[in-house]
N, C-alpha and C. Protein backbone atom coordinates (compact mmCIF):
# COMPACT_ATOMS: atom_id res chain seq x y z
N UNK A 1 0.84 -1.17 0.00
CA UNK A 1 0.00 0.00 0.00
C UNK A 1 0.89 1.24 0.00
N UNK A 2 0.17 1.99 -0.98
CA UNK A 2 1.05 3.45 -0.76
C UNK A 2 0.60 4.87 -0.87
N UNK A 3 1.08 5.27 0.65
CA UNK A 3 0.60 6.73 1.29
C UNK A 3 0.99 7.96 1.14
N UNK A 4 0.61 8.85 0.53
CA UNK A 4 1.73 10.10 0.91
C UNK A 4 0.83 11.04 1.56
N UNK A 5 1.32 11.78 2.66
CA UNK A 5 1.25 12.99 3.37
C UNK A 5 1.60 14.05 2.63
N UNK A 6 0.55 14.74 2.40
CA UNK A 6 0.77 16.17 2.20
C UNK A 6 0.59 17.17 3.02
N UNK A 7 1.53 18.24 3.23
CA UNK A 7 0.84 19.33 4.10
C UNK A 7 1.28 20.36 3.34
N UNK A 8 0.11 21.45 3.79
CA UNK A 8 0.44 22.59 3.67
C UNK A 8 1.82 23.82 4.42
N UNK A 9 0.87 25.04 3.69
CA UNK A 9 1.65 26.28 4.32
C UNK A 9 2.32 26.04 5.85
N UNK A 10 2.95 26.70 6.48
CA UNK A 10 4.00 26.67 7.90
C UNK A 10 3.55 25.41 9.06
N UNK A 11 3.33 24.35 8.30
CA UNK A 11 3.47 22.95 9.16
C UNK A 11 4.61 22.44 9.07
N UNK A 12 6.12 23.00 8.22
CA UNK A 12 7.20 23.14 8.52
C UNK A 12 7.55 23.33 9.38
N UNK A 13 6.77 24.63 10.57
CA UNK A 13 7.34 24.97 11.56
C UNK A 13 6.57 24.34 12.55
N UNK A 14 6.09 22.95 12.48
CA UNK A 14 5.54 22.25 13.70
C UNK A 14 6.79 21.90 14.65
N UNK A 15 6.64 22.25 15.99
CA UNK A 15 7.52 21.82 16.91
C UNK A 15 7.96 23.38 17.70
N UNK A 16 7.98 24.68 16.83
CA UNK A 16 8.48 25.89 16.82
C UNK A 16 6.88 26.77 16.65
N UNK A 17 5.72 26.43 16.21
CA UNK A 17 4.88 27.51 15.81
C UNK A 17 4.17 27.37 16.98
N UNK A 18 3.46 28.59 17.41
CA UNK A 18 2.28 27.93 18.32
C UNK A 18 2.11 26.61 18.91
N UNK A 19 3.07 26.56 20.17
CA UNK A 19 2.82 25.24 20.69
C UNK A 19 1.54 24.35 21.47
N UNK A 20 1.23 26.02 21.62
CA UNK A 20 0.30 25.57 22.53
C UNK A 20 -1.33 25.07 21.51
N UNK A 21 -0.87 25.07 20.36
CA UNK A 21 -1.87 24.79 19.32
C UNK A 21 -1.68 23.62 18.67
N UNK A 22 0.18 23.45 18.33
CA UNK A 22 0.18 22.59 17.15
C UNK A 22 1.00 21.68 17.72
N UNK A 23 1.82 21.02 18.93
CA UNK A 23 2.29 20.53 20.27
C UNK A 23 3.66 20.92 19.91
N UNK A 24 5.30 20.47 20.58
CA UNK A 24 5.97 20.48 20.59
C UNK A 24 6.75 19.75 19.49
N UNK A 25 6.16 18.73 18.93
CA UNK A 25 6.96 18.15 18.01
C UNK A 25 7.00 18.28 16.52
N UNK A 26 8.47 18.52 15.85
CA UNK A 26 8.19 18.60 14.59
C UNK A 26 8.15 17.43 13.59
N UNK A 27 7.57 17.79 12.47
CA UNK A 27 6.92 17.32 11.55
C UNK A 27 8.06 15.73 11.06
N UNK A 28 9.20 16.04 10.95
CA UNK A 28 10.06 14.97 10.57
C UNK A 28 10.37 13.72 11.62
N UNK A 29 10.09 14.05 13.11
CA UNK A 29 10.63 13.40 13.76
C UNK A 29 9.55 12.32 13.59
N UNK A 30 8.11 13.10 14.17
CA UNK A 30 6.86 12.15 13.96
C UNK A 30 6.70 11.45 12.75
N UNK A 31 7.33 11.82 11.44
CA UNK A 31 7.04 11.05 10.60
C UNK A 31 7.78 9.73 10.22
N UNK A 32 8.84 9.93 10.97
CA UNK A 32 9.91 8.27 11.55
C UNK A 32 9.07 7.86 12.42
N UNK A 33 8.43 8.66 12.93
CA UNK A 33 7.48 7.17 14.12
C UNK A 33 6.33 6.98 13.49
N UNK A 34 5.85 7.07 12.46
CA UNK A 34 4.92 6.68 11.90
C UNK A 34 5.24 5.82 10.75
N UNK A 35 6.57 5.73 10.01
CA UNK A 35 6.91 4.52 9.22
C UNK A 35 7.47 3.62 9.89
N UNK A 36 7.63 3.76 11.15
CA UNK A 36 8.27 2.97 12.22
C UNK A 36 6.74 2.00 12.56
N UNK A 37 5.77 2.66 12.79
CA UNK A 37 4.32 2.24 13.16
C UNK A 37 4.14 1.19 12.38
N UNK A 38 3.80 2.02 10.99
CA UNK A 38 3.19 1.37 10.20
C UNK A 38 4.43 1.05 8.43
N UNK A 39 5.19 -0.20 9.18
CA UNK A 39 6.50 -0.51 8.60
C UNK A 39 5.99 -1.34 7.30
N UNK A 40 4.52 -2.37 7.22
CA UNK A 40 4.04 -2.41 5.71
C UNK A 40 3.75 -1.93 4.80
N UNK A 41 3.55 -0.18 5.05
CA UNK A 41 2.81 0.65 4.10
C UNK A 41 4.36 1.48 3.74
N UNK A 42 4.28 2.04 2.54
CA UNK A 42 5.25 2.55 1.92
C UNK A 42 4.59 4.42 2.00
N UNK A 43 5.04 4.65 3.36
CA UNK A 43 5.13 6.26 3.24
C UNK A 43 5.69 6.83 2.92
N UNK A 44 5.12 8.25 1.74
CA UNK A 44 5.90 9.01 1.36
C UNK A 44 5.56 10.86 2.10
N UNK A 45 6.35 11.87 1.88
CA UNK A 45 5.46 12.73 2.48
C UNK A 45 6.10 14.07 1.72
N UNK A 46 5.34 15.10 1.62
CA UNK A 46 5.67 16.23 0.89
C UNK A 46 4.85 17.47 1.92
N UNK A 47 5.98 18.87 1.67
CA UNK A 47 5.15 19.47 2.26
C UNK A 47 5.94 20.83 1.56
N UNK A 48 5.11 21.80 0.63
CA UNK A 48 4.86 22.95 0.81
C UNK A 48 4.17 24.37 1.29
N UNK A 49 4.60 25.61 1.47
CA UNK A 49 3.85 26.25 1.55
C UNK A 49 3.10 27.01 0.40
N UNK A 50 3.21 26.80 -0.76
CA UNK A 50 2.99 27.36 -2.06
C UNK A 50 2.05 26.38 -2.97
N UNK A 51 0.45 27.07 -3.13
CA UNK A 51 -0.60 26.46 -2.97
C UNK A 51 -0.31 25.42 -4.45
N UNK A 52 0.42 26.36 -5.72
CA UNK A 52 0.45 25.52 -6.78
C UNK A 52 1.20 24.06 -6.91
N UNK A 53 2.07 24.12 -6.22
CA UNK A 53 3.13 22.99 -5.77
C UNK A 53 2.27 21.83 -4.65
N UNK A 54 1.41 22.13 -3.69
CA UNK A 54 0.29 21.25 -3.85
C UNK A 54 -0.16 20.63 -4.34
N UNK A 55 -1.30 21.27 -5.40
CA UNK A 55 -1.77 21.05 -6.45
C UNK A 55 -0.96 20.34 -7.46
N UNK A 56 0.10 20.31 -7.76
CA UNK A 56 0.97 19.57 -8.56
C UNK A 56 1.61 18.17 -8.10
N UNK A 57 1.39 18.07 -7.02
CA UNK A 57 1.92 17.20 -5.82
C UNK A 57 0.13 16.50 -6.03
N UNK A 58 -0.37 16.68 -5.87
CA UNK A 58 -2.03 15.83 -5.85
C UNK A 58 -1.75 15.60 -7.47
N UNK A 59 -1.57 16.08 -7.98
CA UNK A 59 -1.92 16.01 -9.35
C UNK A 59 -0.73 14.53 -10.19
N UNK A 60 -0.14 14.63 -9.74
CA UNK A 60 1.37 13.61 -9.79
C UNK A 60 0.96 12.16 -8.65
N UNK A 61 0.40 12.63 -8.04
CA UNK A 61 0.52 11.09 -6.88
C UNK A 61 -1.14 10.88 -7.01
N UNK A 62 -2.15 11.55 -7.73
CA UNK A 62 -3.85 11.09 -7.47
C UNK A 62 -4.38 10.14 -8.45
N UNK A 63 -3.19 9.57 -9.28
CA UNK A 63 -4.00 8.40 -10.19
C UNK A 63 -3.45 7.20 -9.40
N UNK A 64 -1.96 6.73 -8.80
CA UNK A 64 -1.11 5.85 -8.37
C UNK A 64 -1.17 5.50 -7.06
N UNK A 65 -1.24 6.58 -6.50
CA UNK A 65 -1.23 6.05 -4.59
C UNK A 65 -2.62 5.18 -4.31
N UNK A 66 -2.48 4.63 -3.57
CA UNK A 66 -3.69 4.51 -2.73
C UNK A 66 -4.58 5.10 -1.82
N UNK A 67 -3.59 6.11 -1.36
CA UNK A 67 -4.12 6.96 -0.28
C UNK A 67 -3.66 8.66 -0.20
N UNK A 68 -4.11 9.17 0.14
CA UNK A 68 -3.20 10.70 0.23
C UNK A 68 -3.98 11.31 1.48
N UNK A 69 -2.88 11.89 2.40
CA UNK A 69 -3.66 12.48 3.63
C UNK A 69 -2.79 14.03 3.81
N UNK A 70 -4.02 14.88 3.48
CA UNK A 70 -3.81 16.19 3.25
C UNK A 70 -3.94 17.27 4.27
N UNK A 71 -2.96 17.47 4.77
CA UNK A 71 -3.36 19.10 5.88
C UNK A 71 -2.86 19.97 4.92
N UNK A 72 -3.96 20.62 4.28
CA UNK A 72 -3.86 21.67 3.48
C UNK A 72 -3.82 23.28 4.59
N UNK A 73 -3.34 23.59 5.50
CA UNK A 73 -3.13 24.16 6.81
C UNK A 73 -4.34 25.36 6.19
N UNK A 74 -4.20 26.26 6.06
CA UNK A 74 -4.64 27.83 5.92
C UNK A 74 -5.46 27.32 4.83
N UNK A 75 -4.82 26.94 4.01
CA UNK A 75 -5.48 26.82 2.38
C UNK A 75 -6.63 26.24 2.16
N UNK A 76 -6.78 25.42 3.22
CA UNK A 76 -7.85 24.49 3.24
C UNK A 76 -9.27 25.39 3.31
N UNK A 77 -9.02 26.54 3.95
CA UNK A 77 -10.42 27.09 4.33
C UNK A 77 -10.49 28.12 3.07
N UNK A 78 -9.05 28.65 1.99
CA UNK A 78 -9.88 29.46 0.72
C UNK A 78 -9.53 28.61 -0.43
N UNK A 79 -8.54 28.01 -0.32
CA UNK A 79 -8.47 27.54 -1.68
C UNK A 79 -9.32 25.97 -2.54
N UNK A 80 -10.66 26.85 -3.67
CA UNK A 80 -11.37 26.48 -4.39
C UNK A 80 -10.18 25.74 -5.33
N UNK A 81 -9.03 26.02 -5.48
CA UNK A 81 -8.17 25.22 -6.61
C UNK A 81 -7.80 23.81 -5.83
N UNK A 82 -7.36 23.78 -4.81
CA UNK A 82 -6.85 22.68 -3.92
C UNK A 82 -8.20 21.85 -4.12
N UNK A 83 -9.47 22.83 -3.76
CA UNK A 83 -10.64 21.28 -3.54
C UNK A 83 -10.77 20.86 -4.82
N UNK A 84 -10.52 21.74 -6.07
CA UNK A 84 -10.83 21.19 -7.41
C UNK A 84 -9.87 20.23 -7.76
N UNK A 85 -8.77 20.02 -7.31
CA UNK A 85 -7.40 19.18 -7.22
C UNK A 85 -8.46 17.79 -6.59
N UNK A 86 -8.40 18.15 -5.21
CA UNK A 86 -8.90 16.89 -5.06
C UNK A 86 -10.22 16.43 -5.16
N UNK A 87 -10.92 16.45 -5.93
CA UNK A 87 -12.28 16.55 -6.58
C UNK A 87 -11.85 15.78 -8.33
N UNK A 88 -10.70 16.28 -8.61
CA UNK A 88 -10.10 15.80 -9.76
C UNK A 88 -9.46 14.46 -10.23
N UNK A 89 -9.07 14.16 -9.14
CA UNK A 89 -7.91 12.49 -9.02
C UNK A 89 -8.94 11.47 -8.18
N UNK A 90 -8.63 10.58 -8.75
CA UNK A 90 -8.83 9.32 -8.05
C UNK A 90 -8.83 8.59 -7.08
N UNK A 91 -7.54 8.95 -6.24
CA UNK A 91 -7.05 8.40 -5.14
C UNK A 91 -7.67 9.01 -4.16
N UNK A 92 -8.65 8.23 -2.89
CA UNK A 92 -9.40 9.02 -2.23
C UNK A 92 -8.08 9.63 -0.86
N UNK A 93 -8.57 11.10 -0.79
CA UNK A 93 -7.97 11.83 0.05
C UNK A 93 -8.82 12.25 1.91
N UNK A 94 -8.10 12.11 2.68
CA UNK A 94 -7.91 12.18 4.05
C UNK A 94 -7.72 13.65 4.33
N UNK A 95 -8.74 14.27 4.83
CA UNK A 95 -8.15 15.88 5.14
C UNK A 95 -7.97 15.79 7.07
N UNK A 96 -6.67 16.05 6.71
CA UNK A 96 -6.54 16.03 8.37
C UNK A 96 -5.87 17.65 8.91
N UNK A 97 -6.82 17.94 9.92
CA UNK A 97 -6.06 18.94 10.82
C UNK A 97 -5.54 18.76 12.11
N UNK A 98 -4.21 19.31 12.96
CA UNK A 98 -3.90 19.13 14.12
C UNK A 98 -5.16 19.50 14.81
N UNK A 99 -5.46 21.11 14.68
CA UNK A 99 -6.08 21.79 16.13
C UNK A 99 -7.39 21.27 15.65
N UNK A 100 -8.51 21.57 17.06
CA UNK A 100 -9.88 21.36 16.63
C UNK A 100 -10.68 22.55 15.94
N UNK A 101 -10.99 22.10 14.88
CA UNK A 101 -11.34 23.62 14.04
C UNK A 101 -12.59 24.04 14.26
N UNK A 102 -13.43 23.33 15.37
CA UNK A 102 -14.63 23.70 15.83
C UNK A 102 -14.85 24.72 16.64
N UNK A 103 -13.23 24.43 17.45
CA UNK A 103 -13.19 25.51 18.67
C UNK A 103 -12.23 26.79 17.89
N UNK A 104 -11.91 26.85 17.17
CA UNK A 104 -11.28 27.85 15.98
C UNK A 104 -11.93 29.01 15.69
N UNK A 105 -11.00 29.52 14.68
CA UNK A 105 -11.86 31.12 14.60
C UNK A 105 -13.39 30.50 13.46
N UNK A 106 -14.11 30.94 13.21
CA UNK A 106 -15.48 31.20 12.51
C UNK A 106 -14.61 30.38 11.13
N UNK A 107 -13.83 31.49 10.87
CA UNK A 107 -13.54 30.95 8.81
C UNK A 107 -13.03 29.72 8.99
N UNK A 108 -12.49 28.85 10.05
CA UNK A 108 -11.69 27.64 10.01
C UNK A 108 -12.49 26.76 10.22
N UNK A 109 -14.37 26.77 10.13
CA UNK A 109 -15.55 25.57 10.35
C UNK A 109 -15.30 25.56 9.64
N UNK A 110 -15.21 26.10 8.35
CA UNK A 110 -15.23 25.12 6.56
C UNK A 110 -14.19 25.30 5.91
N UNK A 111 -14.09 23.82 4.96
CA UNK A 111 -13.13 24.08 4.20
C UNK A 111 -13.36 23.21 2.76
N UNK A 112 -12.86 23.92 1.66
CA UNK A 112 -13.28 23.64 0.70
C UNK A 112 -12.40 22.37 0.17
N UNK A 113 -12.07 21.80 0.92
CA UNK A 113 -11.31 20.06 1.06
C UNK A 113 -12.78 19.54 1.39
N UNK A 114 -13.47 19.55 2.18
CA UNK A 114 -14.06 18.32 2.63
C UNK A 114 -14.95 17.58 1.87
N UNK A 115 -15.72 18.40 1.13
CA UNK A 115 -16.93 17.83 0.26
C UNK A 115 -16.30 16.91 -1.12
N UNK A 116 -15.15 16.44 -0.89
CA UNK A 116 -14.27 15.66 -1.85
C UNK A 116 -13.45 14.87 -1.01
N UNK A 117 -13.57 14.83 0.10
CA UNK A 117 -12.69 13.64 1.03
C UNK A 117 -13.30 12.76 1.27
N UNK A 118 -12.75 11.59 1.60
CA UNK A 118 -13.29 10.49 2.13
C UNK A 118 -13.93 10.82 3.54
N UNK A 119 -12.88 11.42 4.25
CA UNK A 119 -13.28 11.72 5.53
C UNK A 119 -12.52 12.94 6.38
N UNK A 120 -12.79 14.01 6.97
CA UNK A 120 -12.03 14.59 7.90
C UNK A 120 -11.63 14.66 8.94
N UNK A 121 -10.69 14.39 9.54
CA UNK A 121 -9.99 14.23 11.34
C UNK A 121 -9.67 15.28 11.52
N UNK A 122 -9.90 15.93 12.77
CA UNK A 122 -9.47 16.98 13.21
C UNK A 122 -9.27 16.88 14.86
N UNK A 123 -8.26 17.63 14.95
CA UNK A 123 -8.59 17.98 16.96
C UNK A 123 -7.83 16.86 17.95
N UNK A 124 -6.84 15.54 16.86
CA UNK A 124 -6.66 15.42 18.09
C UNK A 124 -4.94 14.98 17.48
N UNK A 125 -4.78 16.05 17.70
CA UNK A 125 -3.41 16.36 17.29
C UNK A 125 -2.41 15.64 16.24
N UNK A 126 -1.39 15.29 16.29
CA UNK A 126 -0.56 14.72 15.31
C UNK A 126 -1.23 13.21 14.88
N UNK A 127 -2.12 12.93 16.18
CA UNK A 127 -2.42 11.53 15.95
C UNK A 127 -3.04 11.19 14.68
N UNK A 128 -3.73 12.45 14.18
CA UNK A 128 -4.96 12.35 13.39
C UNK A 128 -4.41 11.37 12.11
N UNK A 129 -2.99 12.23 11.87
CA UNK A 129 -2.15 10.88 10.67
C UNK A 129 -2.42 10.27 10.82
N UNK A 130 -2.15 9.10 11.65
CA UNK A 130 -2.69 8.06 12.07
C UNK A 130 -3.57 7.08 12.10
N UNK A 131 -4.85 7.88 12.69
CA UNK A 131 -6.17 7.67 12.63
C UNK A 131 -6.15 7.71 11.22
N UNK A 132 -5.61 8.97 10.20
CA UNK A 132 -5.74 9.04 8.84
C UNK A 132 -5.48 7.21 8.14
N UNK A 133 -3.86 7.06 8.42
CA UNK A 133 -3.43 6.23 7.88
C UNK A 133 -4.08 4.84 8.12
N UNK A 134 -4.57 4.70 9.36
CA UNK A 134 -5.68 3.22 9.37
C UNK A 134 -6.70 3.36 8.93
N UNK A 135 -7.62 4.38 8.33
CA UNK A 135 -8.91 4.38 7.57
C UNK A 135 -8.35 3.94 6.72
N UNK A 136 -7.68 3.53 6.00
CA UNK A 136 -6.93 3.08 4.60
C UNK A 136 -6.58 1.61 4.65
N UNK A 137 -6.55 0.92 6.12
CA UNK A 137 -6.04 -0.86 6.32
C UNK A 137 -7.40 -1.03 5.89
């Protein structure tokens, strides 16, 4: 089986941004303990902040993968091109957020990812990968 993680805009700076939002750990370390986890599945992971490089990244891995689990961070709540991305490919996509976007500002209840996902996780922190990556066993 094969996964790739995408994230968006400044989830680079997980470990360093807002801790008290996005926890202490960054993005690379957790993602060795998650091919460590789950050592049958062939994870891959990409992450820009530049919405077209996304989009090109879905667009390159949405006929072949099996899976794609997307924290489209910021983008998720304007960008109509990202949901048309994944609205476009095949490979069903996972929209996952760290924080709970319920308890969030107003513009972060919707996002124009969801009505093209399989499913959305939110709120419970890094785990949500996770949770992402076993909707897919």
């Amino acid at each position: 089986m094969k996964i790739i993680i995408i994230n968006g805009p400044n989830l680079n700076l997980l470990g360093k941004r807002e801790p008290e939002i996005y926890g202490n750990q960054d993005f690379d370390s957790f993602f060795l303990q998650l091919k460590n986890h789950f050592p049958n599945i062939e994870l891959s992971y990409f992450q820009s902040n530049v919405e077209g490089e996304i989009i090109n990244c879905l667009h390159e891995v949405g006929f072949s993968y099996d899976g794609i689990i997307l924290n489209a961070g910021a983008y998720s709540h304007t960008s109509i091109a990202i949901g048309d991305a994944v609205a476009a490919i095949n490979t069903p996509v996972v929209e996952v957020h760290i924080s709970n976007l319920a308890a969030r500002e107003d513009y972060r209840h919707k996002t124009c990812i969801a009505p093209y996902a399989k499913g959305v996780i939110f709120g419970f922190g890094l785990m949500g990968y996770k949770l992402a990556i076993a909707s897919f066993l």
